[in-house]
C-alpha atoms as a PDB file:
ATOM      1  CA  UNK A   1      18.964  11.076  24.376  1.00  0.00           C
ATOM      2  CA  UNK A   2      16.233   8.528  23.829  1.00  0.00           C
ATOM      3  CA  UNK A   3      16.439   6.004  21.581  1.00  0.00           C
ATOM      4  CA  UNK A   4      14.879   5.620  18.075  1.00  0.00           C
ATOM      5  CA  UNK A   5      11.861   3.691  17.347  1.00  0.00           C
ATOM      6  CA  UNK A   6      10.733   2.983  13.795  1.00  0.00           C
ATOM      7  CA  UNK A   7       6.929   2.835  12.790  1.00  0.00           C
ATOM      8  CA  UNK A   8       7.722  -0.944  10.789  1.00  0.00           C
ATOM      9  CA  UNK A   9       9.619  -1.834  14.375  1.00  0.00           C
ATOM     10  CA  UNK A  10       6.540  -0.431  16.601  1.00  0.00           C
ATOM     11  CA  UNK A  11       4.284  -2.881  14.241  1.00  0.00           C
ATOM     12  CA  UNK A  12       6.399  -5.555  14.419  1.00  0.00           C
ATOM     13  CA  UNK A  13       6.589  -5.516  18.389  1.00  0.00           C
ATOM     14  CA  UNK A  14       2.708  -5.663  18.813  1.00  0.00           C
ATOM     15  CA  UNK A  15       2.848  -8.461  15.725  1.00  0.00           C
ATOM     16  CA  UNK A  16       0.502  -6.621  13.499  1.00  0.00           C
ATOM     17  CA  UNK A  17       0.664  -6.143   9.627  1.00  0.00           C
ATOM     18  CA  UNK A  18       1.757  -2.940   8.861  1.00  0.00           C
ATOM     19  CA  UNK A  19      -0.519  -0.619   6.184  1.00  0.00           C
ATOM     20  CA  UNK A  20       0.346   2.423   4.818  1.00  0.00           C
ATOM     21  CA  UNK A  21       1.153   5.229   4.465  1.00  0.00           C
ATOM     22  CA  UNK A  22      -1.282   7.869   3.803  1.00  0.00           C
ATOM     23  CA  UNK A  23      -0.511  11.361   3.897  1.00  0.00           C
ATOM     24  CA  UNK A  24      -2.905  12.943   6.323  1.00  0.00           C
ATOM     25  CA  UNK A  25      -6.180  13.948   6.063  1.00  0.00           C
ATOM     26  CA  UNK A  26      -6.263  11.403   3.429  1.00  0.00           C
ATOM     27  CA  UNK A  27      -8.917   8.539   4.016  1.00  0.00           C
ATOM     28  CA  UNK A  28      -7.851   5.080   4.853  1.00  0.00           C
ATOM     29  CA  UNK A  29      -8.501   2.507   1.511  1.00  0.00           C
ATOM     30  CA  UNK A  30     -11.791   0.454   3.029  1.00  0.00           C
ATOM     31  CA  UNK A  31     -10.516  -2.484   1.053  1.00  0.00           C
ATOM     32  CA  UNK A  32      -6.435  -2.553   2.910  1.00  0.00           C
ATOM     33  CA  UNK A  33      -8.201  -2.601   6.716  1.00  0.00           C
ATOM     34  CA  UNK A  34      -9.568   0.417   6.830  1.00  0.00           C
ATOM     35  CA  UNK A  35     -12.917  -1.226   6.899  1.00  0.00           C
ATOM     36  CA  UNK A  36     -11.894  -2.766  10.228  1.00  0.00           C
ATOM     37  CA  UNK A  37     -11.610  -2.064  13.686  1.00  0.00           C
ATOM     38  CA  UNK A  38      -8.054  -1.722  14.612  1.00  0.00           C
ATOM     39  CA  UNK A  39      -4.845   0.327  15.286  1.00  0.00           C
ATOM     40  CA  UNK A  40      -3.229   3.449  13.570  1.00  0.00           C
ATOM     41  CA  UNK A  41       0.123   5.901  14.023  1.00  0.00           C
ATOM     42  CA  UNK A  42       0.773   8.902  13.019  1.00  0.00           C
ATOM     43  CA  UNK A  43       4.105   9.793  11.843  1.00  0.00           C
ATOM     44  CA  UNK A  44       6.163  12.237  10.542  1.00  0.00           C
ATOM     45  CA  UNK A  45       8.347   9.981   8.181  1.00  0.00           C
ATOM     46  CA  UNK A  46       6.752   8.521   4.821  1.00  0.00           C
ATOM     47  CA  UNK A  47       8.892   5.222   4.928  1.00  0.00           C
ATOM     48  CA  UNK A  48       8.132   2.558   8.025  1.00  0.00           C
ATOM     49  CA  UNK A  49      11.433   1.579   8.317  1.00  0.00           C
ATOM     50  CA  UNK A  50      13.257   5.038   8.074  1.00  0.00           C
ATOM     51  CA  UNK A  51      14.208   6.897  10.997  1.00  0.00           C
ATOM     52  CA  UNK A  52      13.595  10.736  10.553  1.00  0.00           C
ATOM     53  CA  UNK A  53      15.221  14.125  10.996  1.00  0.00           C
ATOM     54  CA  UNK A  54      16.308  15.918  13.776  1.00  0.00           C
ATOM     55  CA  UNK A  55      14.248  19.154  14.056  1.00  0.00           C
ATOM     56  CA  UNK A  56      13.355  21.478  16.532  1.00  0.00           C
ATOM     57  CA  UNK A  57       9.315  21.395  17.799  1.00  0.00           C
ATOM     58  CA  UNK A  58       7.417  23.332  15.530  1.00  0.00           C
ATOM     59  CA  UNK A  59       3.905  24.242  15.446  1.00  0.00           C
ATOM     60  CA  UNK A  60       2.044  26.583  12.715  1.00  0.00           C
ATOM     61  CA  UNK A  61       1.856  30.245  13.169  1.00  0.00           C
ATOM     62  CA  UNK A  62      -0.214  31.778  13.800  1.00  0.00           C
ATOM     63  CA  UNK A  63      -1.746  28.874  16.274  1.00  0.00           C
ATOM     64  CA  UNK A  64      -5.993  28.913  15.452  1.00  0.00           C
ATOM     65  CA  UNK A  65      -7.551  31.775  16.554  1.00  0.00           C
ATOM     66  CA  UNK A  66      -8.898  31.321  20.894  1.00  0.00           C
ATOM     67  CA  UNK A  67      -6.418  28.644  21.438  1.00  0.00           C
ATOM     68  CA  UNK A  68      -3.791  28.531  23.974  1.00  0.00           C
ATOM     69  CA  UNK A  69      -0.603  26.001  24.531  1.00  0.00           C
ATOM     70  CA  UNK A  70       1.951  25.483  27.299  1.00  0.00           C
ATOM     71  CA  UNK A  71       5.308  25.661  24.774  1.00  0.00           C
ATOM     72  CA  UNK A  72       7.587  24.840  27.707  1.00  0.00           C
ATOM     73  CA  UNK A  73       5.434  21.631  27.919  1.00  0.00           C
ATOM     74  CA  UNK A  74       5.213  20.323  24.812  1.00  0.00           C
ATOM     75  CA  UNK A  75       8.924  21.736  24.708  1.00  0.00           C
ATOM     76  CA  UNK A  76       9.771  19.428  27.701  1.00  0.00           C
ATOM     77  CA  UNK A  77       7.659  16.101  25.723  1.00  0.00           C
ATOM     78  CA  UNK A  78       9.220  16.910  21.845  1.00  0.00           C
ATOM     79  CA  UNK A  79      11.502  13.710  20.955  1.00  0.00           C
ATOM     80  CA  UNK A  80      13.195  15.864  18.145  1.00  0.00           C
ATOM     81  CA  UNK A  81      14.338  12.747  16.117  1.00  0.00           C
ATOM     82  CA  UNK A  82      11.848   9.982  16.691  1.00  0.00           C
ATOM     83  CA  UNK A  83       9.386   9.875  13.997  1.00  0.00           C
ATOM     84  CA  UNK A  84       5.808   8.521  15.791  1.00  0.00           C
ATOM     85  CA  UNK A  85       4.033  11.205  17.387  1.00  0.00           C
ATOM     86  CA  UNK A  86       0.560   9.312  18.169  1.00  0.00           C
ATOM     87  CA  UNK A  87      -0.409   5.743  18.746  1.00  0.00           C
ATOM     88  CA  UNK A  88      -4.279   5.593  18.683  1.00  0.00           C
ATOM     89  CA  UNK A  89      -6.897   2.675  18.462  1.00  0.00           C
ATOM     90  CA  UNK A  90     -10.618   2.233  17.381  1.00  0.00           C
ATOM     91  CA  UNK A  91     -12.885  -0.627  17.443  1.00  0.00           C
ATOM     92  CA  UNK A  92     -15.336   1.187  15.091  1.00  0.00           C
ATOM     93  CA  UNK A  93     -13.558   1.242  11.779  1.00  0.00           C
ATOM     94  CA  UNK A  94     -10.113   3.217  11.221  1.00  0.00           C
ATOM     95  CA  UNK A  95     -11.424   4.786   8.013  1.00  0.00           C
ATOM     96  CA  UNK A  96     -13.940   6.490  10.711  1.00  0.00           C
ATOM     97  CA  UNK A  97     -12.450   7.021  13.167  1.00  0.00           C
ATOM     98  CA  UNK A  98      -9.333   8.956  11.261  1.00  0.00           C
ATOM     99  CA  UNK A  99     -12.306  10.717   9.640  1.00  0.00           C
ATOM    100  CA  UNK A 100     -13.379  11.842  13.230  1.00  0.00           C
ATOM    101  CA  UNK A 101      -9.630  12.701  13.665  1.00  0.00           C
ATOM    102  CA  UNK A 102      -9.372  14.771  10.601  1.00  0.00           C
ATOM    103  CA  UNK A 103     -12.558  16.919  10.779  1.00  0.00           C
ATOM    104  CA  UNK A 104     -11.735  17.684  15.082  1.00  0.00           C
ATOM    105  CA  UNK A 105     -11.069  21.058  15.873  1.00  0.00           C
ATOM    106  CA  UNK A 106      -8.549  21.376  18.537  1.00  0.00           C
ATOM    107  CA  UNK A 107      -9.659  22.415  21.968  1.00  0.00           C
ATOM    108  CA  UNK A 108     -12.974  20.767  21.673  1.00  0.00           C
ATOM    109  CA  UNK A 109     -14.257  17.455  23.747  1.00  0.00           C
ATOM    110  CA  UNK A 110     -14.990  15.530  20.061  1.00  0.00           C
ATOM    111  CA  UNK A 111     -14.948  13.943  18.219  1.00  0.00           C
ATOM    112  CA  UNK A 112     -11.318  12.735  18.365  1.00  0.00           C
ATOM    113  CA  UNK A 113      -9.300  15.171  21.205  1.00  0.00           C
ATOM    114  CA  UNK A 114      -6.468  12.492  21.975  1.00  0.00           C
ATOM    115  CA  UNK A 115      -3.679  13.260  19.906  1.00  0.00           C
ATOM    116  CA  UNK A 116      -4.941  16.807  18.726  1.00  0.00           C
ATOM    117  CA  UNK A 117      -1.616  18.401  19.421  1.00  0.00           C
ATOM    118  CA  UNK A 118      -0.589  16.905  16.055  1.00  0.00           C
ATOM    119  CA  UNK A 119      -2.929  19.017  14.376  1.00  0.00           C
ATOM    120  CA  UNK A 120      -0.961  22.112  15.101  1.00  0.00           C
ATOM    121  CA  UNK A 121       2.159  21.003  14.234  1.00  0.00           C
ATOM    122  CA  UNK A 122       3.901  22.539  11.418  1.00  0.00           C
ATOM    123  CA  UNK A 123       5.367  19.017   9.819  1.00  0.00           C
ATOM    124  CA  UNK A 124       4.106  16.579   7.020  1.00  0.00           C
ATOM    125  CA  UNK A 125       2.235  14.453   8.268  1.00  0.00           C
ATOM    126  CA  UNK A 126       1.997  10.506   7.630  1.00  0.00           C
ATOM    127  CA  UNK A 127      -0.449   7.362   8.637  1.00  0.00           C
ATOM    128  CA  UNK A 128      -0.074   4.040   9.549  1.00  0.00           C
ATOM    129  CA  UNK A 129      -2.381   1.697  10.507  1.00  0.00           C
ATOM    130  CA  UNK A 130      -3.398  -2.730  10.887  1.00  0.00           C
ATOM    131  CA  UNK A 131      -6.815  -4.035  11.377  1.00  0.00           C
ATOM    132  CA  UNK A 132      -6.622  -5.697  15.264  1.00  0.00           C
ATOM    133  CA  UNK A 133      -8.799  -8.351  16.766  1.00  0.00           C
ATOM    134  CA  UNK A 134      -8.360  -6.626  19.707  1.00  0.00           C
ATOM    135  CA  UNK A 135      -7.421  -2.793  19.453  1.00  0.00           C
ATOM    136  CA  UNK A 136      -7.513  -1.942  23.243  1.00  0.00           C
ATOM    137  CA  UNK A 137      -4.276  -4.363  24.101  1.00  0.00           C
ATOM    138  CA  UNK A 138      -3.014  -3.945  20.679  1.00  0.00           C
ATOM    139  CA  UNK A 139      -2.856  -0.299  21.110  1.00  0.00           C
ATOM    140  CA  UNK A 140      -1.312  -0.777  25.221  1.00  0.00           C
ATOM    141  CA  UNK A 141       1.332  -3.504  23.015  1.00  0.00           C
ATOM    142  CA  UNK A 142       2.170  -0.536  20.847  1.00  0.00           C
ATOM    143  CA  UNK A 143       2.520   2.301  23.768  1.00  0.00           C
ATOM    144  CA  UNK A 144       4.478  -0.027  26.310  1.00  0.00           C
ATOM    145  CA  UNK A 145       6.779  -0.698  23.433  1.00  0.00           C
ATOM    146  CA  UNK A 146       7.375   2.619  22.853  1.00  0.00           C
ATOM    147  CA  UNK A 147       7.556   4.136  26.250  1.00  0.00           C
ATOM    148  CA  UNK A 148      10.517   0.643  26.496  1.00  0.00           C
ATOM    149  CA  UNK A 149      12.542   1.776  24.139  1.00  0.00           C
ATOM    150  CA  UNK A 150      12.230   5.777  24.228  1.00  0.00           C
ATOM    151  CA  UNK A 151      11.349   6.040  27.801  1.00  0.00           C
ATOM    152  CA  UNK A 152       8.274   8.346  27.329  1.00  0.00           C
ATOM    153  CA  UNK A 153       5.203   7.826  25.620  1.00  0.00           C
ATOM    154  CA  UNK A 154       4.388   9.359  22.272  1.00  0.00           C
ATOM    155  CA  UNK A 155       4.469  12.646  21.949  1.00  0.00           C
ATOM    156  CA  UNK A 156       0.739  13.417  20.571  1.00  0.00           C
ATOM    157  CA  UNK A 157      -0.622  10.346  23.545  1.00  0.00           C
ATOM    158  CA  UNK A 158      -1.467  11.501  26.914  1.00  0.00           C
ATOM    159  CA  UNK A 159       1.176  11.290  29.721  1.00  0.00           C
ATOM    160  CA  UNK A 160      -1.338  11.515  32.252  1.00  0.00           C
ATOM    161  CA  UNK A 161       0.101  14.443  33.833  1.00  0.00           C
ATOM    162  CA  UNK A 162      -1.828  17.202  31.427  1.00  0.00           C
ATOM    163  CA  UNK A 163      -5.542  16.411  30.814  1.00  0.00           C
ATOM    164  CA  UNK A 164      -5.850  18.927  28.464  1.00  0.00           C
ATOM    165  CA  UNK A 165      -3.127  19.972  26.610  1.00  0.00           C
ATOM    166  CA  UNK A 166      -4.772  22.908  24.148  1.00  0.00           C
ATOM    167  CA  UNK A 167      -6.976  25.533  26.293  1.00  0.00           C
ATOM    168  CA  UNK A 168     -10.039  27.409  24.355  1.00  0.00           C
ATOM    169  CA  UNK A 169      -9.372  30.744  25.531  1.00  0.00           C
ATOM    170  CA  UNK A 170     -12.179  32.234  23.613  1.00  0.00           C
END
């Protein structure tokens, strides 16, 4: 079983102040950071410090028309209690860049593929996010803590073992 990591704990371990939530698809305030370049998470828990429920992976049915998974896969990288699913970083602003993330359609090279599995999933869906001086190590501060404590990285952030997670098939 891995262990538990919390969205306020993940913040606290890179030493960044801790925004939100939004719910998605709901634009970042310009005047709390969103304005700035910086960090984000997306979670499925609506409380930083709470950990979440157990539940099986889930994605929304019927999947988009042309698109094709690997369930064993994303089976095989589910962490069926922890409640971050993506750990992503922009030195543009993160009111943009979560716009980018919002309007991508999965199986496409843009404007925002990494962490487009999340997008199919069937659960409410929560973000976090802290302006960062500098988002690149931030965002490496964020992911090494994580993959520390629950001995894999996100679930939504690249393993490096699947370059493409959703196929167009049409």
């Amino acid at each position: 079983m891995n262990p538990i990591m919390t969205v306020a704990e993940l913040f606290n371990q890179a030493d960044l102040k801790l925004h939100g939530p939004v719910r998605w698809k709901v634009p970042i305030p310009r005047e709390d950071g969103g304005s700035s370049a910086g960090v984000y998470v997306v979670a499925r828990v609506n409380e930083a410090a709470k950990d979440c429920e157990d539940c099986a992976l889930q994605f929304k049915k019927p999947l988009p028309t042309g698109l094709g998974i690997d369930h064993q896969y994303e089976q095989s990288r589910w962490l069926s209690k922890q409640p971050i699913l993506y750990i992503g970083k922009t030195d543009r602003t993160i009111q943009k860049r979560l716009g980018e993330f919002y309007r991508h359609e999965c199986g496409y090279a843009g404007p925002h593929n990494g962490g487009e599995i999340v997008k199919l999933l069937k659960c409410e869906l929560s973000v976090y996010w802290s302006p960062a001086t500098n988002p690149y190590y931030s965002e490496l501060t964020m992911i090494c803590a994580f993959l520390k404590e629950a001995r894999q990285v996100p679930f939504a952030n690249t393993d490096g073992r699947s370059d493409k997670r959703i196929q167009r098939t049409s």
